[in-house]
C-alpha atoms as a PDB file:
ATOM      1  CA  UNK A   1     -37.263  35.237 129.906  1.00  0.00           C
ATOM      2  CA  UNK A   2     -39.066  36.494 126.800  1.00  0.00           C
ATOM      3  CA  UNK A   3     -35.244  37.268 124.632  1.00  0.00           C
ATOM      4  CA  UNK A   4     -35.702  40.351 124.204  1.00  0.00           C
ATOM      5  CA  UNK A   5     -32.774  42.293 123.309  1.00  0.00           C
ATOM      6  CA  UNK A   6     -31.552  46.151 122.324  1.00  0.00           C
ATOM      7  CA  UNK A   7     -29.660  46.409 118.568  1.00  0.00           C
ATOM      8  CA  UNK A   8     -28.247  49.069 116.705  1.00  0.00           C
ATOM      9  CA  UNK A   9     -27.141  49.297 113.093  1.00  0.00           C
ATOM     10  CA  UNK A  10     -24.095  52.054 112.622  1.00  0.00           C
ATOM     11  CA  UNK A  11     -23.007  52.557 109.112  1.00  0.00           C
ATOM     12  CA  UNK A  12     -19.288  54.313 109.072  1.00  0.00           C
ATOM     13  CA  UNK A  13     -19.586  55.387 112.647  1.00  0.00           C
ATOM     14  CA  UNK A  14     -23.531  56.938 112.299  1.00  0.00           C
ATOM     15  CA  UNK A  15     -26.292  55.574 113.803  1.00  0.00           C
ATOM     16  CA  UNK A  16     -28.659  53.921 110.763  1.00  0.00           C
ATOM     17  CA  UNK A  17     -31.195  51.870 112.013  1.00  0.00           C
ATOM     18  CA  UNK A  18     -32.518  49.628 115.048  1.00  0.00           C
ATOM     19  CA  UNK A  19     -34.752  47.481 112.360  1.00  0.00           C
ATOM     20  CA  UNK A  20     -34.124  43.806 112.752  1.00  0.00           C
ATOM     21  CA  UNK A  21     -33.474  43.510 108.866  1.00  0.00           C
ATOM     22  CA  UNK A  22     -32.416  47.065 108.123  1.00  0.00           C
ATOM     23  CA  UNK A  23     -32.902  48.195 104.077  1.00  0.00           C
ATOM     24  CA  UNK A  24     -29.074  48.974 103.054  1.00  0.00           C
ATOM     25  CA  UNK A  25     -30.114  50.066  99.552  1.00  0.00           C
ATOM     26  CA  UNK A  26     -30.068  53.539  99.951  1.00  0.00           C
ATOM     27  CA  UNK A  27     -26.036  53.508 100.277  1.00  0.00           C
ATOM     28  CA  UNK A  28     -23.859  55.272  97.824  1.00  0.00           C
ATOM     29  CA  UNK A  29     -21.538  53.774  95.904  1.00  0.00           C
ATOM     30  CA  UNK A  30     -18.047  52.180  97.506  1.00  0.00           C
ATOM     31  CA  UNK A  31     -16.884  50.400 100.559  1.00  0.00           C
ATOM     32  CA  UNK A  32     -18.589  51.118 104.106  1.00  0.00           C
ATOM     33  CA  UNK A  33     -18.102  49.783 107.868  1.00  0.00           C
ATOM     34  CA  UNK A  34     -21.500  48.316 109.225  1.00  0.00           C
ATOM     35  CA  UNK A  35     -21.626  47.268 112.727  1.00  0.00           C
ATOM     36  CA  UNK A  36     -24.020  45.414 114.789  1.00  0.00           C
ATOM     37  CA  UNK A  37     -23.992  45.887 118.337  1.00  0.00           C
ATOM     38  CA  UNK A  38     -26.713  44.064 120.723  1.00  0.00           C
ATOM     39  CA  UNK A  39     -27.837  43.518 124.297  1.00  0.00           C
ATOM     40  CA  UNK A  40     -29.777  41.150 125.553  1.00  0.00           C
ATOM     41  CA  UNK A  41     -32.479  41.915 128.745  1.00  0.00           C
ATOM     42  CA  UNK A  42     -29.871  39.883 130.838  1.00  0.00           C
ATOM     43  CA  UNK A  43     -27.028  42.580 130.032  1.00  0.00           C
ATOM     44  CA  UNK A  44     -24.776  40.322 127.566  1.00  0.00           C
ATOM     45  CA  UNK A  45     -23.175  42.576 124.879  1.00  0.00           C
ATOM     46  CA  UNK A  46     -21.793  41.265 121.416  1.00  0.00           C
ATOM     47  CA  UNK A  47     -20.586  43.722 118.723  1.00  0.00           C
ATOM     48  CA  UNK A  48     -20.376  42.658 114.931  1.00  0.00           C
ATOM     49  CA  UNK A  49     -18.290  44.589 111.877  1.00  0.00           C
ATOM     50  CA  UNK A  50     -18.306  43.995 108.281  1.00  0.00           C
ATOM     51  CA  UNK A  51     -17.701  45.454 105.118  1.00  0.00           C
ATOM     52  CA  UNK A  52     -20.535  46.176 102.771  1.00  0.00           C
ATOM     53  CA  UNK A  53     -19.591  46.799  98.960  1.00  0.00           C
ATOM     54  CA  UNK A  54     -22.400  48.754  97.060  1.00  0.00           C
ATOM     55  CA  UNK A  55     -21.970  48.269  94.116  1.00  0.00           C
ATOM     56  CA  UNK A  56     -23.234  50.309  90.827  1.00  0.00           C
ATOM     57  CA  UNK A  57     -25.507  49.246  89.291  1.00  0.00           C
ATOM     58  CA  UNK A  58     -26.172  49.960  85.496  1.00  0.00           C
ATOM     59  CA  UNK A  59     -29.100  51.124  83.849  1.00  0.00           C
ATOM     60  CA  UNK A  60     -29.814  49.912  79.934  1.00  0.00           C
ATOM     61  CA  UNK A  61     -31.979  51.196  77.518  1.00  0.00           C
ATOM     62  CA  UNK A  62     -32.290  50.546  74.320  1.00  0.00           C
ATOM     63  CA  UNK A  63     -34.542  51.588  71.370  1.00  0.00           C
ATOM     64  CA  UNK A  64     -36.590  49.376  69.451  1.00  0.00           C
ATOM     65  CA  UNK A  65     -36.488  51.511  66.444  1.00  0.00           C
ATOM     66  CA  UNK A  66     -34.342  53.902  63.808  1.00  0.00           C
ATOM     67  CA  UNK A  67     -34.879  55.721  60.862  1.00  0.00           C
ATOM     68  CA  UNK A  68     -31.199  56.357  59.715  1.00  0.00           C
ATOM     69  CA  UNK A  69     -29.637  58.562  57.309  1.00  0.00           C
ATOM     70  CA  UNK A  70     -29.978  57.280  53.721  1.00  0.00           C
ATOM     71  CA  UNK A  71     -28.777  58.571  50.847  1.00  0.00           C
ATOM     72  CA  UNK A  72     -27.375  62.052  52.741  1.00  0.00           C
ATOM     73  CA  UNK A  73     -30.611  63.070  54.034  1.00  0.00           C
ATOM     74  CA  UNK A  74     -31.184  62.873  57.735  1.00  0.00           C
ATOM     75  CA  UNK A  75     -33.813  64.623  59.734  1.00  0.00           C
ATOM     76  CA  UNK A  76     -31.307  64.896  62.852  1.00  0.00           C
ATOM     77  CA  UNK A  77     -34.250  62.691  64.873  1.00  0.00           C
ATOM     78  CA  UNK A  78     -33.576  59.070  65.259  1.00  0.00           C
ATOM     79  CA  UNK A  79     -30.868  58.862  62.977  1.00  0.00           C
ATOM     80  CA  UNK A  80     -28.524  56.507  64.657  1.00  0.00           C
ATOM     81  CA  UNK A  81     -28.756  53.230  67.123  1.00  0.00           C
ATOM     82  CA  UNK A  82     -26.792  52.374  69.917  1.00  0.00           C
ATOM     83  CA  UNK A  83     -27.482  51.108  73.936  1.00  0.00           C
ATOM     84  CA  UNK A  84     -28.301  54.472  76.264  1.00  0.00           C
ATOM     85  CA  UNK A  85     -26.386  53.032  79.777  1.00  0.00           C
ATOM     86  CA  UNK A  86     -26.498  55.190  82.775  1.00  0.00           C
ATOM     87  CA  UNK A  87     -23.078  55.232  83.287  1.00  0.00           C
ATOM     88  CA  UNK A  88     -20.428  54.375  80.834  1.00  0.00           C
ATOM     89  CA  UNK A  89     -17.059  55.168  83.303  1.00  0.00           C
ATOM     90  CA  UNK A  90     -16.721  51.772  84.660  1.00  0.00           C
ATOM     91  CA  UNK A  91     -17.993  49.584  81.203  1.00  0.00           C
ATOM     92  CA  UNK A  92     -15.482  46.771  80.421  1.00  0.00           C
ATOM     93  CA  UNK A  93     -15.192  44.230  77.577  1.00  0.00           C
ATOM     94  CA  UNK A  94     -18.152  46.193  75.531  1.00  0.00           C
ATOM     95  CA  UNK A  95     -19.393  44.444  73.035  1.00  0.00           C
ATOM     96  CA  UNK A  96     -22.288  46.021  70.342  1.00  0.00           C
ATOM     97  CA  UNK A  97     -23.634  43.548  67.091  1.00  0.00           C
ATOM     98  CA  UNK A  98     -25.931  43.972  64.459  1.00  0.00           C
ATOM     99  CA  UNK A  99     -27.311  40.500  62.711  1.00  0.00           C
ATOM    100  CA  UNK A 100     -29.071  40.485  59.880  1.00  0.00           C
ATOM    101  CA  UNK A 101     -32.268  37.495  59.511  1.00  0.00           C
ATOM    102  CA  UNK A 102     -30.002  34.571  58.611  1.00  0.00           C
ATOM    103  CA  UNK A 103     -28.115  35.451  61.474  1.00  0.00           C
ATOM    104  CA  UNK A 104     -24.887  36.990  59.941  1.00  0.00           C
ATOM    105  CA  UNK A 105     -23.446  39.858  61.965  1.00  0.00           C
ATOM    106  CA  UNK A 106     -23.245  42.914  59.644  1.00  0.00           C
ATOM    107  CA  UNK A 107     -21.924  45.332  61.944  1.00  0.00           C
ATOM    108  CA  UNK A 108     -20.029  45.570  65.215  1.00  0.00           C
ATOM    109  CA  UNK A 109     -18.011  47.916  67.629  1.00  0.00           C
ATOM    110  CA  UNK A 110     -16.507  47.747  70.728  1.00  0.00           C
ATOM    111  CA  UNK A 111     -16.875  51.494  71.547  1.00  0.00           C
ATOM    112  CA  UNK A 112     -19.782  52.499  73.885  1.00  0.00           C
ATOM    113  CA  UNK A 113     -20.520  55.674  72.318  1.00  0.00           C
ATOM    114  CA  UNK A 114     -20.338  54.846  68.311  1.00  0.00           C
ATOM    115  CA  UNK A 115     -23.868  53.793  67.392  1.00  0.00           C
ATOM    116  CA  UNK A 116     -24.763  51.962  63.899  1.00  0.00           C
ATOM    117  CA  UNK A 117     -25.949  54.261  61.434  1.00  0.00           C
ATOM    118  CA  UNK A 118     -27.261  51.635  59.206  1.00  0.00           C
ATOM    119  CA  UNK A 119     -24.357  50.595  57.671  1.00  0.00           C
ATOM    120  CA  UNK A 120     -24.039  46.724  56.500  1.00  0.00           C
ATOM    121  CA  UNK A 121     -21.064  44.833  55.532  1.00  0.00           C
ATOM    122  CA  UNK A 122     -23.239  42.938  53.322  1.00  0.00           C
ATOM    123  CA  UNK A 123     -21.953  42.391  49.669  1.00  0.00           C
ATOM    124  CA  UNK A 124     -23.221  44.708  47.860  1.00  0.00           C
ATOM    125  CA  UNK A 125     -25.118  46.780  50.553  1.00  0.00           C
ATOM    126  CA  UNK A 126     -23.552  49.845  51.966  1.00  0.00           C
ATOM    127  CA  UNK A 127     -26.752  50.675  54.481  1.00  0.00           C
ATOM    128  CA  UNK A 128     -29.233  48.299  55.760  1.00  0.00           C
ATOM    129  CA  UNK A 129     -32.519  47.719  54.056  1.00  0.00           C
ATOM    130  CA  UNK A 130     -35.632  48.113  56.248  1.00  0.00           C
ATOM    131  CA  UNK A 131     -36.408  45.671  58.352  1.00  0.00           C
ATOM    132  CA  UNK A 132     -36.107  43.836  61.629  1.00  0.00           C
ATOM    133  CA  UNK A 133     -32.586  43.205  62.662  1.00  0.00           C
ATOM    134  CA  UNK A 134     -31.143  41.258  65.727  1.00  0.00           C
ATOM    135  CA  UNK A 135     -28.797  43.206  68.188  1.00  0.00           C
ATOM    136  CA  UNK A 136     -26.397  41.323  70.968  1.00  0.00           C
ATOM    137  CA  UNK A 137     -25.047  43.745  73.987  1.00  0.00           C
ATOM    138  CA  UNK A 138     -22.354  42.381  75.987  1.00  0.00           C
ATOM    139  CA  UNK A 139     -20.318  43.409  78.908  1.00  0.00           C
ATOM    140  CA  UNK A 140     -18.804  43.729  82.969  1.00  0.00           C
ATOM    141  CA  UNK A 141     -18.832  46.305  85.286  1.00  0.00           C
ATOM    142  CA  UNK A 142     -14.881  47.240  86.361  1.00  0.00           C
ATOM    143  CA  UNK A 143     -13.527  45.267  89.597  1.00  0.00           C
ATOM    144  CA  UNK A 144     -17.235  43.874  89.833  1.00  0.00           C
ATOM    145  CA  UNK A 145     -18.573  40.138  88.875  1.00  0.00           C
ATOM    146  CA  UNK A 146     -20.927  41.886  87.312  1.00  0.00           C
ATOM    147  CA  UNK A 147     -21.607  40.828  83.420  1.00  0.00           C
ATOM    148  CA  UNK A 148     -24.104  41.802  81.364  1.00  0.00           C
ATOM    149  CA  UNK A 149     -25.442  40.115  78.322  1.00  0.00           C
ATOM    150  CA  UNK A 150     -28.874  41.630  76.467  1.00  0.00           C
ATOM    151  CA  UNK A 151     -30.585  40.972  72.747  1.00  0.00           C
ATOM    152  CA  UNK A 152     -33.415  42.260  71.154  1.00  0.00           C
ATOM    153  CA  UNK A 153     -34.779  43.621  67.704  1.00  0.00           C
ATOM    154  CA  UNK A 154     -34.523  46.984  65.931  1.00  0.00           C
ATOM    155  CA  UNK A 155     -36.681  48.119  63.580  1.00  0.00           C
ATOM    156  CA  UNK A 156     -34.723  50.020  60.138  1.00  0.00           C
ATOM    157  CA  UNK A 157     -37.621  52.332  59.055  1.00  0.00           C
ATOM    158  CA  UNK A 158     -36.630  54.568  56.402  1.00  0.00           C
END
């Protein structure tokens, strides 16, 4: 006997693959029924059914640069910062900061859409001089275990 043996992959009830280790990645989103069912050369049958959970996942980018408004005048291009996700429906816990160089947050939001315009709660400052600042991103993907948690620079260029 050389064990050879027949398979078939069915995702909700459709035929998907006969591939030893089939690729699962092209599922949507949400909750499907995979099955397993195999015969052996000698005729022995076994069937196996499971739950796969695709889960989204979320796409960041974010700028390294921003010439905000500044005293009125904005050129409509690159006037305002903020993390470009691919989805924002299922975002939890969101969590946006702006540090300055000794490390003192000077702005923060916990809206996905409001971006910094350059304002600083500095004493004394009302918008950011130019310079490098230091940015924290923070948060989870809805009913997943998924958290996110990114820093970087941004550049004020004015």
């Amino acid at each position: 006997s050389n064990n050879e043996f027949w398979m078939a992959w069915y995702v909700d009830g459709v035929f998907f693959s006969s591939e030893f280790e089939p690729d699962f990645s092209s599922l949507e989103v949400g909750t499907h029924t995979v099955s397993l069912e195999v015969e052996s050369e000698e005729g022995c049958t076994d069937v196996a059914i499971y739950e796969l959970h695709v889960e989204e996942e979320i796409q960041v980018y974010i700028p390294n640069a921003f010439s905000p408004i500044s005293g009125g005048r904005g050129d409509g291009v690159n006037d305002a910062f903020r993390p470009i996700l691919s989805s924002y429906e299922s975002v939890e816990d969101y969590e946006f900061a702006i540090f300055n160089r000794w490390g003192e947050q000077i702005w923060a939001t916990n809206d996905p859409l409001e971006p910094w315009i350059g304002p600083s709660t500095e004493s004394g400052e009302y918008f950011a001089q130019d310079g490098s600042y230091l940015w924290t991103l923070k948060f989870h993907i809805a009913g997943t275990y998924q958290f996110h948690q990114h820093e970087g620079h941004v550049l004020v260029l004015r």
